[in-house]
PDB file of N, CA and C in Angstrom:
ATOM      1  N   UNK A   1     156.583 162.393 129.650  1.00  0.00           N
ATOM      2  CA  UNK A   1     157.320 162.257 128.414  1.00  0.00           C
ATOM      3  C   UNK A   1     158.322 163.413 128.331  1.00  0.00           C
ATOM      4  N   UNK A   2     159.633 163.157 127.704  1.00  0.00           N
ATOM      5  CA  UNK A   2     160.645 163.837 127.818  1.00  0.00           C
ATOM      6  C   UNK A   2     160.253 165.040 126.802  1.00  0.00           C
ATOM      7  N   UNK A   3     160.960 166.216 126.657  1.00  0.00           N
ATOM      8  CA  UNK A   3     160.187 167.402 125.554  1.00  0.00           C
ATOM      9  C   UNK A   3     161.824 167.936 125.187  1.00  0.00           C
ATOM     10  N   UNK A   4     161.710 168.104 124.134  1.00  0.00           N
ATOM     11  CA  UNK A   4     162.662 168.800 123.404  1.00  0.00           C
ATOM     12  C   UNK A   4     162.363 169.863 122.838  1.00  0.00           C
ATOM     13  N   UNK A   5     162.955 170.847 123.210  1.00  0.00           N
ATOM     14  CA  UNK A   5     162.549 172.052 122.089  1.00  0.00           C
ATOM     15  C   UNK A   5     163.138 172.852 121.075  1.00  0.00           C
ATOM     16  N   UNK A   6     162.145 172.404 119.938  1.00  0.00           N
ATOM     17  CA  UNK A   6     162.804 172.763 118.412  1.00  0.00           C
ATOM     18  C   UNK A   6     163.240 174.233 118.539  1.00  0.00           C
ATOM     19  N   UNK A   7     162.314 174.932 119.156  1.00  0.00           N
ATOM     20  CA  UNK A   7     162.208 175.989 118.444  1.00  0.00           C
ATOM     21  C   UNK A   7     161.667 177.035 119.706  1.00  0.00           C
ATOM     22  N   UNK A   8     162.380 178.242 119.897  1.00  0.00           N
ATOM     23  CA  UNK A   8     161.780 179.535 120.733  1.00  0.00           C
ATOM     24  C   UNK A   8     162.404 180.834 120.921  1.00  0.00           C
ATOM     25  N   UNK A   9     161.406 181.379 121.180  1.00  0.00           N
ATOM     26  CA  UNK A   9     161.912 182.834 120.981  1.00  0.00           C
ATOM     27  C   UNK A   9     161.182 183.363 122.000  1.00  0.00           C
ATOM     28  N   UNK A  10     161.251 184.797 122.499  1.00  0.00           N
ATOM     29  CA  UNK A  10     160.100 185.106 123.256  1.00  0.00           C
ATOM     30  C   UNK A  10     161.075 187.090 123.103  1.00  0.00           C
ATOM     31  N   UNK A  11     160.251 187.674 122.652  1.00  0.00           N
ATOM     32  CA  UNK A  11     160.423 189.526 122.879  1.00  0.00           C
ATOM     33  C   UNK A  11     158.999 190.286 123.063  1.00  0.00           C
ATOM     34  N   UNK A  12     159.200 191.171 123.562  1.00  0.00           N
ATOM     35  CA  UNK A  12     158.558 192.509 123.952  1.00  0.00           C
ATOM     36  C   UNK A  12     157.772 192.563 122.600  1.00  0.00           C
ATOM     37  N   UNK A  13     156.615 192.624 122.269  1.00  0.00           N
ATOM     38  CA  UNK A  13     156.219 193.712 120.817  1.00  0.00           C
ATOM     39  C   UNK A  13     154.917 194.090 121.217  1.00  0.00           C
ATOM     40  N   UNK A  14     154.343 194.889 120.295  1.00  0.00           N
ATOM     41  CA  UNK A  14     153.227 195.684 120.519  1.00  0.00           C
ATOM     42  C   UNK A  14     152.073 194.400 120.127  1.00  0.00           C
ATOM     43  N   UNK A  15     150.838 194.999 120.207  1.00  0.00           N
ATOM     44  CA  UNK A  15     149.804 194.140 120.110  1.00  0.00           C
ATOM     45  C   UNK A  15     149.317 194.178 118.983  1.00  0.00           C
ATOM     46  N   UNK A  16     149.421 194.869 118.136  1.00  0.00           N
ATOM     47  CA  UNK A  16     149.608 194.916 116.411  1.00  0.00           C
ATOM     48  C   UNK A  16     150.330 194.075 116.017  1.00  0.00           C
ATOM     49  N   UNK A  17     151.624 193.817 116.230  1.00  0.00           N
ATOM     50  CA  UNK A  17     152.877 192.950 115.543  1.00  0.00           C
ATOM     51  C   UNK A  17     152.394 191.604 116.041  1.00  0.00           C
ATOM     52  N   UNK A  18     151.991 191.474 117.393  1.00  0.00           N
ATOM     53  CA  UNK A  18     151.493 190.258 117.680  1.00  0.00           C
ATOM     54  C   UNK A  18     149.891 189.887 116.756  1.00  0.00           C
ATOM     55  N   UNK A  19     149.132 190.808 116.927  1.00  0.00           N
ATOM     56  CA  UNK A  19     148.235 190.440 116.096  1.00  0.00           C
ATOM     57  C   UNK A  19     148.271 189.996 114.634  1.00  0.00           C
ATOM     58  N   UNK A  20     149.693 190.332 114.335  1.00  0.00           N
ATOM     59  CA  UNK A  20     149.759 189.945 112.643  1.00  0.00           C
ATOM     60  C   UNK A  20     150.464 188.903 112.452  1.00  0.00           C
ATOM     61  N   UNK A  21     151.254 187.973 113.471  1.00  0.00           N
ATOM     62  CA  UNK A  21     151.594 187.209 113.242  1.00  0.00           C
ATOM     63  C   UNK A  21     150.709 185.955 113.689  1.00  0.00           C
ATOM     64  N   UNK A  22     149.439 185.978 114.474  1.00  0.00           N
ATOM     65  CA  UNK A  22     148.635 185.520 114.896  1.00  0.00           C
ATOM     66  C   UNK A  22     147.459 184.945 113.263  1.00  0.00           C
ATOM     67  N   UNK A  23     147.568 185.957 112.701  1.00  0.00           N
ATOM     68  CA  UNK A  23     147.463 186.389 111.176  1.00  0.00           C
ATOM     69  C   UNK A  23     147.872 185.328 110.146  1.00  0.00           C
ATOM     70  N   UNK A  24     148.938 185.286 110.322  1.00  0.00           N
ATOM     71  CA  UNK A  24     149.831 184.804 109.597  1.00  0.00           C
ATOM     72  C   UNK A  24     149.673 183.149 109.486  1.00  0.00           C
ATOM     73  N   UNK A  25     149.933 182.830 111.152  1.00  0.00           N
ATOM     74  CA  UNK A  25     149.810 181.103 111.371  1.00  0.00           C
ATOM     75  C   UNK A  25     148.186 181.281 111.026  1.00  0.00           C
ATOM     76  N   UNK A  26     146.854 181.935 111.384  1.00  0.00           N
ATOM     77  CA  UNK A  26     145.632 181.110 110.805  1.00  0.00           C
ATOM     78  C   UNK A  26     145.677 181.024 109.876  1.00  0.00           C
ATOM     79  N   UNK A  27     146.200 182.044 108.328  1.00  0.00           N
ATOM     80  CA  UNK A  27     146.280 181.872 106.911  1.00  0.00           C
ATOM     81  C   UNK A  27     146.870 180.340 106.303  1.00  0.00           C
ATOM     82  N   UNK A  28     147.894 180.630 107.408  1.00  0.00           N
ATOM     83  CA  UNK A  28     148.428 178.955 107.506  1.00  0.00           C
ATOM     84  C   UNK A  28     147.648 178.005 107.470  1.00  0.00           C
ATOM     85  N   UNK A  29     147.249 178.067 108.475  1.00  0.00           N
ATOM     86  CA  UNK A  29     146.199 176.443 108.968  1.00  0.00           C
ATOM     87  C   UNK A  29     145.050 176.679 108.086  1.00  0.00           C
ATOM     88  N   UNK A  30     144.323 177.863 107.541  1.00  0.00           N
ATOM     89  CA  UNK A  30     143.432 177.694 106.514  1.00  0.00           C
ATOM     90  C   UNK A  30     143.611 176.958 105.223  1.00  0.00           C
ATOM     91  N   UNK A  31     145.153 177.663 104.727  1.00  0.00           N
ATOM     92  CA  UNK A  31     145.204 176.557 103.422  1.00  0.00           C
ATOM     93  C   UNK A  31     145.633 175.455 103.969  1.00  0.00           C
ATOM     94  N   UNK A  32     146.059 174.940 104.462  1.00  0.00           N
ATOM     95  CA  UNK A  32     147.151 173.569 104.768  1.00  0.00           C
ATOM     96  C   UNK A  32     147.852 173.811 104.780  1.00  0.00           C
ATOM     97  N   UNK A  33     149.228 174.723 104.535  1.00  0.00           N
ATOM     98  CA  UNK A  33     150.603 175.267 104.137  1.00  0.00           C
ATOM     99  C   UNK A  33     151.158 174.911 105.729  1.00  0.00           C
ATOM    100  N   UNK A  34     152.368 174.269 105.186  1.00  0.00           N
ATOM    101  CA  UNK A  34     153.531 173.867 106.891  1.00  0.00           C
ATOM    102  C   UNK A  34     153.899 175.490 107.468  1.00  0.00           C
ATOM    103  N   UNK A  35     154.176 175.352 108.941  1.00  0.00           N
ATOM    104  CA  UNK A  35     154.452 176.438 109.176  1.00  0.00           C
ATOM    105  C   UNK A  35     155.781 177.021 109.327  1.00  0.00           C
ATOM    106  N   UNK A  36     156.543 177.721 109.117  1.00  0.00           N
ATOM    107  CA  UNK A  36     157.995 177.736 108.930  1.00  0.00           C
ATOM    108  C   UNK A  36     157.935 178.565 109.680  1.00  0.00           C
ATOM    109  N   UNK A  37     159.022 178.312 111.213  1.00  0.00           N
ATOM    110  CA  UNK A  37     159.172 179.376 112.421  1.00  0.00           C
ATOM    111  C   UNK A  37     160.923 179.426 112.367  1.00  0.00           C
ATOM    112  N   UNK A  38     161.188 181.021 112.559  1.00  0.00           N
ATOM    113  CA  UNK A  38     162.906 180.991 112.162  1.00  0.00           C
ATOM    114  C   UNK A  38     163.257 182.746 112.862  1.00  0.00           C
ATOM    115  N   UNK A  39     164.555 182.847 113.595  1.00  0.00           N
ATOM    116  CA  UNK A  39     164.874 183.814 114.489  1.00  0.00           C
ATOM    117  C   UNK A  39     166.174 183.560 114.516  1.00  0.00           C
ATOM    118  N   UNK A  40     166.988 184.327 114.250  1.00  0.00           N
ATOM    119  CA  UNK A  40     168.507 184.352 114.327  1.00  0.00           C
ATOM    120  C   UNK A  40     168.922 183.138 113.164  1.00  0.00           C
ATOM    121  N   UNK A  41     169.827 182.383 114.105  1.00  0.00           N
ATOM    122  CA  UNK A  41     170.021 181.098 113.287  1.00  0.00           C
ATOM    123  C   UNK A  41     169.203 179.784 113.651  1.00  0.00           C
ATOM    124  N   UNK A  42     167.796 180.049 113.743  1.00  0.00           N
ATOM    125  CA  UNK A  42     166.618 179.398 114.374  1.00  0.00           C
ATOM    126  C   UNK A  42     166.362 179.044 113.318  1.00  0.00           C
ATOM    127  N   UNK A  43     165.333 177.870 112.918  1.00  0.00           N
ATOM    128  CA  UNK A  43     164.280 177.361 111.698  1.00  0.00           C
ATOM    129  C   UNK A  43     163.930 175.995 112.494  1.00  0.00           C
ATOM    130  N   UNK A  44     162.335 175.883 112.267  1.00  0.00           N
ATOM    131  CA  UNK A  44     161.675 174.991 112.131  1.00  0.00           C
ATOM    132  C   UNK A  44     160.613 174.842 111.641  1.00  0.00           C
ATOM    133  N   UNK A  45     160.184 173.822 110.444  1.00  0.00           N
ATOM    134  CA  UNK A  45     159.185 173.732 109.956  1.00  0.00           C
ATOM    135  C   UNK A  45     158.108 172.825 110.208  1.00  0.00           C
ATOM    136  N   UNK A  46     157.220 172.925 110.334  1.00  0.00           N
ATOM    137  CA  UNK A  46     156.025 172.031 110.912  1.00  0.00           C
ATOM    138  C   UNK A  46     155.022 171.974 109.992  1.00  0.00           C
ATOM    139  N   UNK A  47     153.943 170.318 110.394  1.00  0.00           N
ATOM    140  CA  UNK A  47     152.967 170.348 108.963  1.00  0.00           C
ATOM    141  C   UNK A  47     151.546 170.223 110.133  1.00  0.00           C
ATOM    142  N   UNK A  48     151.421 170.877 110.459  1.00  0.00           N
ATOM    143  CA  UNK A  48     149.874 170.383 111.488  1.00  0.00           C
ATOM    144  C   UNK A  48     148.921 170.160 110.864  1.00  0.00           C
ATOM    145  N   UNK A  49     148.332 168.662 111.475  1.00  0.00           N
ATOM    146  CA  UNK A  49     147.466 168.002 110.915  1.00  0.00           C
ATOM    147  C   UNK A  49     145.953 168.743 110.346  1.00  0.00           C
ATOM    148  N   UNK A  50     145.415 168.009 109.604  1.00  0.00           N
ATOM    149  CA  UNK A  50     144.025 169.007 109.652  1.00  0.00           C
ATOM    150  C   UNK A  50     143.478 169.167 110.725  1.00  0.00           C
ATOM    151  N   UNK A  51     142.989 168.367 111.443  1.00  0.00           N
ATOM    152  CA  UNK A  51     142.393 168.217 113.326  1.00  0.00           C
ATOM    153  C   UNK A  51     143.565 168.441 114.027  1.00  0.00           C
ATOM    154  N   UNK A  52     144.508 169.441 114.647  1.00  0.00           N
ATOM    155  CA  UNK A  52     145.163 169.028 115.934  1.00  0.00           C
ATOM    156  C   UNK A  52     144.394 169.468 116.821  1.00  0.00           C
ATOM    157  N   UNK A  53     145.214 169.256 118.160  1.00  0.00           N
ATOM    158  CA  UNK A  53     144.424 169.302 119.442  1.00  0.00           C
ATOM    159  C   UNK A  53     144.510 170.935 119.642  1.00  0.00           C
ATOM    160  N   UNK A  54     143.919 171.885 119.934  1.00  0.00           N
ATOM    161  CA  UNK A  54     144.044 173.362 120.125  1.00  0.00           C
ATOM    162  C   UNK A  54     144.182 173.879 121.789  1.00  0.00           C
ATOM    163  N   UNK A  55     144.663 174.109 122.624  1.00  0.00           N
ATOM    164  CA  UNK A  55     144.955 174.101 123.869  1.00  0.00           C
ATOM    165  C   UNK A  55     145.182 175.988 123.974  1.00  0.00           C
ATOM    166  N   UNK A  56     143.941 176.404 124.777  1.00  0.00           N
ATOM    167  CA  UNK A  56     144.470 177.861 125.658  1.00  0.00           C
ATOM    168  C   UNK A  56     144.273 177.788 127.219  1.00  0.00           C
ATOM    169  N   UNK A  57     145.250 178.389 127.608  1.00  0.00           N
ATOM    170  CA  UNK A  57     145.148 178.365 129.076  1.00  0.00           C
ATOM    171  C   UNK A  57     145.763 179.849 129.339  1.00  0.00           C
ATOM    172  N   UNK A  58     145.368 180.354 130.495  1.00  0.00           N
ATOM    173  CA  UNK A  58     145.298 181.427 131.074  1.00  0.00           C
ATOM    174  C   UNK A  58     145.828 181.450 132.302  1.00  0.00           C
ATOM    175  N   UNK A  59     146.951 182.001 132.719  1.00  0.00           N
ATOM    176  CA  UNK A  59     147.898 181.835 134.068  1.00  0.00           C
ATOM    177  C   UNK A  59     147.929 182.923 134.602  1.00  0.00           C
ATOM    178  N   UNK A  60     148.520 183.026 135.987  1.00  0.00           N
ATOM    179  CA  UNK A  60     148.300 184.359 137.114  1.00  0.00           C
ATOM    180  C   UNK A  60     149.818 183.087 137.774  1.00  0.00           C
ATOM    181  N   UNK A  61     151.044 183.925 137.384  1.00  0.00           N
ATOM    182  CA  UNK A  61     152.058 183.637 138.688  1.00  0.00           C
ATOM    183  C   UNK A  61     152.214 184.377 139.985  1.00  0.00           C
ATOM    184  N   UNK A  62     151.871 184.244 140.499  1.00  0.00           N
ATOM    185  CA  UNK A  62     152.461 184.870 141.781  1.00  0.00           C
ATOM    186  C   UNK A  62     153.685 184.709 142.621  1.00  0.00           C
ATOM    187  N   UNK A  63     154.487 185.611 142.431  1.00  0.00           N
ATOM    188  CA  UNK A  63     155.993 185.441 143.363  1.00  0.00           C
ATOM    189  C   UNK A  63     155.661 185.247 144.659  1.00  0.00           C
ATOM    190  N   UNK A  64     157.057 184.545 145.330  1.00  0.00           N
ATOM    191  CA  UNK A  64     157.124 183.745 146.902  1.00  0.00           C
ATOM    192  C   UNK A  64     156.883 184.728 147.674  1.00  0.00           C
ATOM    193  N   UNK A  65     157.602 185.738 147.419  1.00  0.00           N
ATOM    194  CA  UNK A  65     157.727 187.308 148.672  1.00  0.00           C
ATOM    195  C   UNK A  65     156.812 188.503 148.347  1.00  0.00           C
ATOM    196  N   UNK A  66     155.458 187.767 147.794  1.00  0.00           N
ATOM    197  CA  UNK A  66     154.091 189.433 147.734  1.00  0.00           C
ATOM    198  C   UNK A  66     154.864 189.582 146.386  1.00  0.00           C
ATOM    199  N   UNK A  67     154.091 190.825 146.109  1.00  0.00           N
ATOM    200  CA  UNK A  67     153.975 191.585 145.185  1.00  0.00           C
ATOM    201  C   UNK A  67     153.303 191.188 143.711  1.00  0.00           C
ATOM    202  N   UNK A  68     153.415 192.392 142.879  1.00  0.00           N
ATOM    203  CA  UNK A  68     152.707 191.955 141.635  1.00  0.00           C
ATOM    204  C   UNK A  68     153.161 190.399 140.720  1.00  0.00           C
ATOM    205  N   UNK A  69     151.843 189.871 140.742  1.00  0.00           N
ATOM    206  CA  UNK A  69     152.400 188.489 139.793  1.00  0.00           C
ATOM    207  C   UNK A  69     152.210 188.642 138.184  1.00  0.00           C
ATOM    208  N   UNK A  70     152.321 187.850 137.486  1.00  0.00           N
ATOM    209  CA  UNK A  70     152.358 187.776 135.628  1.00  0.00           C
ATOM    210  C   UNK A  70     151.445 187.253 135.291  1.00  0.00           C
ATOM    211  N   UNK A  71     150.632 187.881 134.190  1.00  0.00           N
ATOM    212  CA  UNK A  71     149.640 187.295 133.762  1.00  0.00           C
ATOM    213  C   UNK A  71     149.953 186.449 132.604  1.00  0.00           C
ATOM    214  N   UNK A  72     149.442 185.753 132.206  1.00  0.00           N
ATOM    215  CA  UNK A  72     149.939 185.115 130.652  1.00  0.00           C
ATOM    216  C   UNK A  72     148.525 184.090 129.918  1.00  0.00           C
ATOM    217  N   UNK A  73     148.469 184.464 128.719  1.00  0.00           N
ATOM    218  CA  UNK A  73     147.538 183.510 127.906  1.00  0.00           C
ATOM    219  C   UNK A  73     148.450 182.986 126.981  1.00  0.00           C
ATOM    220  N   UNK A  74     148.365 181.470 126.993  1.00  0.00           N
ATOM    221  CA  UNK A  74     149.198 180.658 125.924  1.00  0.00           C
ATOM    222  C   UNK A  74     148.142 180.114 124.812  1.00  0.00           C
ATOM    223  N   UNK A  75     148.716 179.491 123.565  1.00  0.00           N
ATOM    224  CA  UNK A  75     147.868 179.573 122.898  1.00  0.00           C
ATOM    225  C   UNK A  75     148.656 177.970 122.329  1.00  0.00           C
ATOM    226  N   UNK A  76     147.906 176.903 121.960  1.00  0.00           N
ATOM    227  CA  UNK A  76     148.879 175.141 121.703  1.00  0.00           C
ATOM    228  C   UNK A  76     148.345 174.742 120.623  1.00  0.00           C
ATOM    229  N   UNK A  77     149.388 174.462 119.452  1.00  0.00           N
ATOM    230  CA  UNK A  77     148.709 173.106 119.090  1.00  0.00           C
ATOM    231  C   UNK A  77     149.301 172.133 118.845  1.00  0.00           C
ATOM    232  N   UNK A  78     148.522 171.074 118.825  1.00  0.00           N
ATOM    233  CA  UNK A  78     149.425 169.852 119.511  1.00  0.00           C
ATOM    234  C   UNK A  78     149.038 168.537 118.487  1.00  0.00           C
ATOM    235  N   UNK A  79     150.179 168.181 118.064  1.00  0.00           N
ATOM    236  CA  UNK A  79     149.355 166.484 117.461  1.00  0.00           C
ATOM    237  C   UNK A  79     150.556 165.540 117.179  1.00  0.00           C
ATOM    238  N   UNK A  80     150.337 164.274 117.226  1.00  0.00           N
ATOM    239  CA  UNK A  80     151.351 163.053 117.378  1.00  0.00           C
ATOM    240  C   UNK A  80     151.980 163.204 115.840  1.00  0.00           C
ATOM    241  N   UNK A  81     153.141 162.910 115.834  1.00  0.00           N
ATOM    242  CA  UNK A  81     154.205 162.731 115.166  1.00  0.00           C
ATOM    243  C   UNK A  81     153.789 162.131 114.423  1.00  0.00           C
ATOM    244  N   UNK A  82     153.237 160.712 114.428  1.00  0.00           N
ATOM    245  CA  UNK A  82     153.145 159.317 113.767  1.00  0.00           C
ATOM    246  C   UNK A  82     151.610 159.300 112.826  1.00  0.00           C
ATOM    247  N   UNK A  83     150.962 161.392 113.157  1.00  0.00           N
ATOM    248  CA  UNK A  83     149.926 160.727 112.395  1.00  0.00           C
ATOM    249  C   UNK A  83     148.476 160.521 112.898  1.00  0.00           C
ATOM    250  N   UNK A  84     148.866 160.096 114.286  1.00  0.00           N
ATOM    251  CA  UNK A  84     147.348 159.628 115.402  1.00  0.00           C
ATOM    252  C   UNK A  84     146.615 160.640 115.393  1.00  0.00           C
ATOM    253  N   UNK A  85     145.549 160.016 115.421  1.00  0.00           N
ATOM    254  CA  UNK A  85     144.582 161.041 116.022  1.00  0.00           C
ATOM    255  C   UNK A  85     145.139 161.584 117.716  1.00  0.00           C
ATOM    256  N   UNK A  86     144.977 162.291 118.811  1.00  0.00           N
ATOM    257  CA  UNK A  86     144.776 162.979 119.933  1.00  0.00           C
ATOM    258  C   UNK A  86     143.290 162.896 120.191  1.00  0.00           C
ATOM    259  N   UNK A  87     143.004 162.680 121.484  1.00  0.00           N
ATOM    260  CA  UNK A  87     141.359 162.398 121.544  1.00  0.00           C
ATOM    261  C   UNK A  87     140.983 164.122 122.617  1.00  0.00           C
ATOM    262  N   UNK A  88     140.755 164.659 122.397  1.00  0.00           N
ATOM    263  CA  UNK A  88     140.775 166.461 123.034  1.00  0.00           C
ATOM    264  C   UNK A  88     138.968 166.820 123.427  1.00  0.00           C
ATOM    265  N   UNK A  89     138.861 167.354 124.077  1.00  0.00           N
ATOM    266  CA  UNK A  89     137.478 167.548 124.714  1.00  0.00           C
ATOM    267  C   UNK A  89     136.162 168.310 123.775  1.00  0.00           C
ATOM    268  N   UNK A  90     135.262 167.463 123.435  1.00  0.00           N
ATOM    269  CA  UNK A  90     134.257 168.376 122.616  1.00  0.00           C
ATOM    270  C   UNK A  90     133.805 169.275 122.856  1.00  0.00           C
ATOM    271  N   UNK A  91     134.180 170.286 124.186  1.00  0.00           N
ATOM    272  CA  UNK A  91     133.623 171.195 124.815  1.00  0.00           C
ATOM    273  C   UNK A  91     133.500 172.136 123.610  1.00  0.00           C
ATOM    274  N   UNK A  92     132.964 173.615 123.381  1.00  0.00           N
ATOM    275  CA  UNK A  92     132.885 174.270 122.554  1.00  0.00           C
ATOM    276  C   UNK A  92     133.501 175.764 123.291  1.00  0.00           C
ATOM    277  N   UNK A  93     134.432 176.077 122.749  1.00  0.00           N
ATOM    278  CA  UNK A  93     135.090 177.917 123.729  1.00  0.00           C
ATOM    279  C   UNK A  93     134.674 178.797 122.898  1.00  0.00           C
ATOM    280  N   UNK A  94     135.069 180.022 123.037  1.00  0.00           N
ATOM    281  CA  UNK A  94     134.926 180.894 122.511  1.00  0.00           C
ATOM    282  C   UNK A  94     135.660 182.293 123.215  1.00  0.00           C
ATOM    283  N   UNK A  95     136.357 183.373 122.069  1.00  0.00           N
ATOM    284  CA  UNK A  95     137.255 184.273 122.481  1.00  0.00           C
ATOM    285  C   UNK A  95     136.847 185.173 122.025  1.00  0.00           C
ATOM    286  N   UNK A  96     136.210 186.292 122.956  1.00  0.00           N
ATOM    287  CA  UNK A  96     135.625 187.499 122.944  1.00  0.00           C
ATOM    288  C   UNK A  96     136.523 188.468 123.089  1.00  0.00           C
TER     289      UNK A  96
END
Protein backbone atom coordinates (compact mmCIF):
# COMPACT_ATOMS: atom_id res chain seq x y z
CA UNK A 1 0.00 0.00 0.00
CA UNK A 2 1.14 3.37 -1.11
CA UNK A 3 2.12 5.77 2.26
CA UNK A 4 1.96 9.33 2.36
CA UNK A 5 3.40 11.31 4.87
CA UNK A 6 1.44 13.85 6.82
CA UNK A 7 3.72 14.72 9.01
CA UNK A 8 7.78 14.58 10.21
CA UNK A 9 10.35 15.88 11.85
CA UNK A 10 13.32 14.23 13.29
CA UNK A 11 16.29 16.47 15.72
CA UNK A 12 18.94 15.75 18.16
CA UNK A 13 17.39 16.32 21.90
CA UNK A 14 18.24 15.14 25.19
CA UNK A 15 16.43 12.27 26.86
CA UNK A 16 14.45 14.53 29.16
CA UNK A 17 12.84 16.56 26.23
CA UNK A 18 12.18 13.27 24.67
CA UNK A 19 10.84 11.89 27.75
CA UNK A 20 8.31 14.72 28.05
CA UNK A 21 6.97 14.59 24.98
CA UNK A 22 6.52 10.84 25.28
CA UNK A 23 4.47 12.44 28.32
CA UNK A 24 2.54 14.39 26.55
CA UNK A 25 1.07 11.86 23.67
CA UNK A 26 0.18 9.18 26.79
CA UNK A 27 -1.84 12.14 28.60
CA UNK A 28 -3.28 12.16 25.22
CA UNK A 29 -4.37 8.71 24.66
CA UNK A 30 -5.48 8.61 28.40
CA UNK A 31 -8.19 11.16 28.00
CA UNK A 32 -9.19 10.59 24.37
CA UNK A 33 -7.97 14.12 23.26
CA UNK A 34 -6.75 14.10 19.18
CA UNK A 35 -3.22 14.53 18.92
CA UNK A 36 -2.02 17.75 17.33
CA UNK A 37 1.69 17.31 15.81
CA UNK A 38 3.13 20.80 14.28
CA UNK A 39 7.00 22.06 13.42
CA UNK A 40 7.72 24.98 11.31
CA UNK A 41 4.85 25.33 8.95
CA UNK A 42 3.94 21.58 9.81
CA UNK A 43 0.36 20.57 11.53
CA UNK A 44 -1.37 17.48 11.78
CA UNK A 45 -4.07 16.40 13.80
CA UNK A 46 -5.03 12.89 14.56
CA UNK A 47 -7.95 11.10 16.63
CA UNK A 48 -6.58 7.47 17.58
CA UNK A 49 -8.98 5.09 18.16
CA UNK A 50 -9.54 3.73 21.67
CA UNK A 51 -7.81 0.17 20.62
CA UNK A 52 -5.10 1.03 17.95
CA UNK A 53 -2.61 -1.36 16.96
CA UNK A 54 0.74 -0.36 19.17
CA UNK A 55 3.94 -1.51 17.21
CA UNK A 56 7.81 -1.33 18.80
CA UNK A 57 10.59 -2.55 17.01
CA UNK A 58 14.18 -2.32 17.69
CA UNK A 59 16.83 -1.96 14.73
CA UNK A 60 20.77 -2.35 14.44
CA UNK A 61 21.78 -0.83 10.73
CA UNK A 62 24.83 -1.77 9.69
CA UNK A 63 26.75 0.11 6.85
CA UNK A 64 28.08 -1.76 3.47
CA UNK A 65 31.93 -0.86 4.22
CA UNK A 66 32.38 -2.08 8.33
CA UNK A 67 32.18 0.14 10.81
CA UNK A 68 29.88 1.38 13.55
CA UNK A 69 26.08 0.78 12.69
CA UNK A 70 22.72 2.79 14.27
CA UNK A 71 20.77 1.69 16.74
CA UNK A 72 17.12 2.76 16.77
CA UNK A 73 13.79 1.92 18.81
CA UNK A 74 10.59 3.07 17.01
CA UNK A 75 7.58 3.37 18.73
CA UNK A 76 3.69 2.96 16.12
CA UNK A 77 0.42 3.47 16.33
CA UNK A 78 -1.55 2.42 13.82
CA UNK A 79 -5.39 2.15 12.95
CA UNK A 80 -7.67 2.23 9.70
CA UNK A 81 -9.06 5.39 8.61
CA UNK A 82 -12.61 4.02 8.08
CA UNK A 83 -12.92 3.05 11.72
CA UNK A 84 -11.98 -0.94 11.45
CA UNK A 85 -10.88 -2.70 13.84
CA UNK A 86 -6.79 -3.97 12.96
CA UNK A 87 -6.53 -7.57 14.21
CA UNK A 88 -2.66 -7.17 16.18
CA UNK A 89 -1.13 -10.04 18.26
CA UNK A 90 -2.36 -10.84 21.91
CA UNK A 91 1.10 -11.38 22.88
CA UNK A 92 1.69 -9.39 26.17
CA UNK A 93 5.39 -6.97 26.15
CA UNK A 94 6.69 -5.19 28.50
CA UNK A 95 9.39 -2.12 28.81
CA UNK A 96 11.83 -2.23 31.51
Amino acid sequence: MPEEVLFKTERRMSQSDVAAYFRTVAEKLESGEDLTLSAGDQSVTLSPPAQPTFEVKAERETPGGGGPGELSVEFELEWDEDGGSESGADDSFEIE
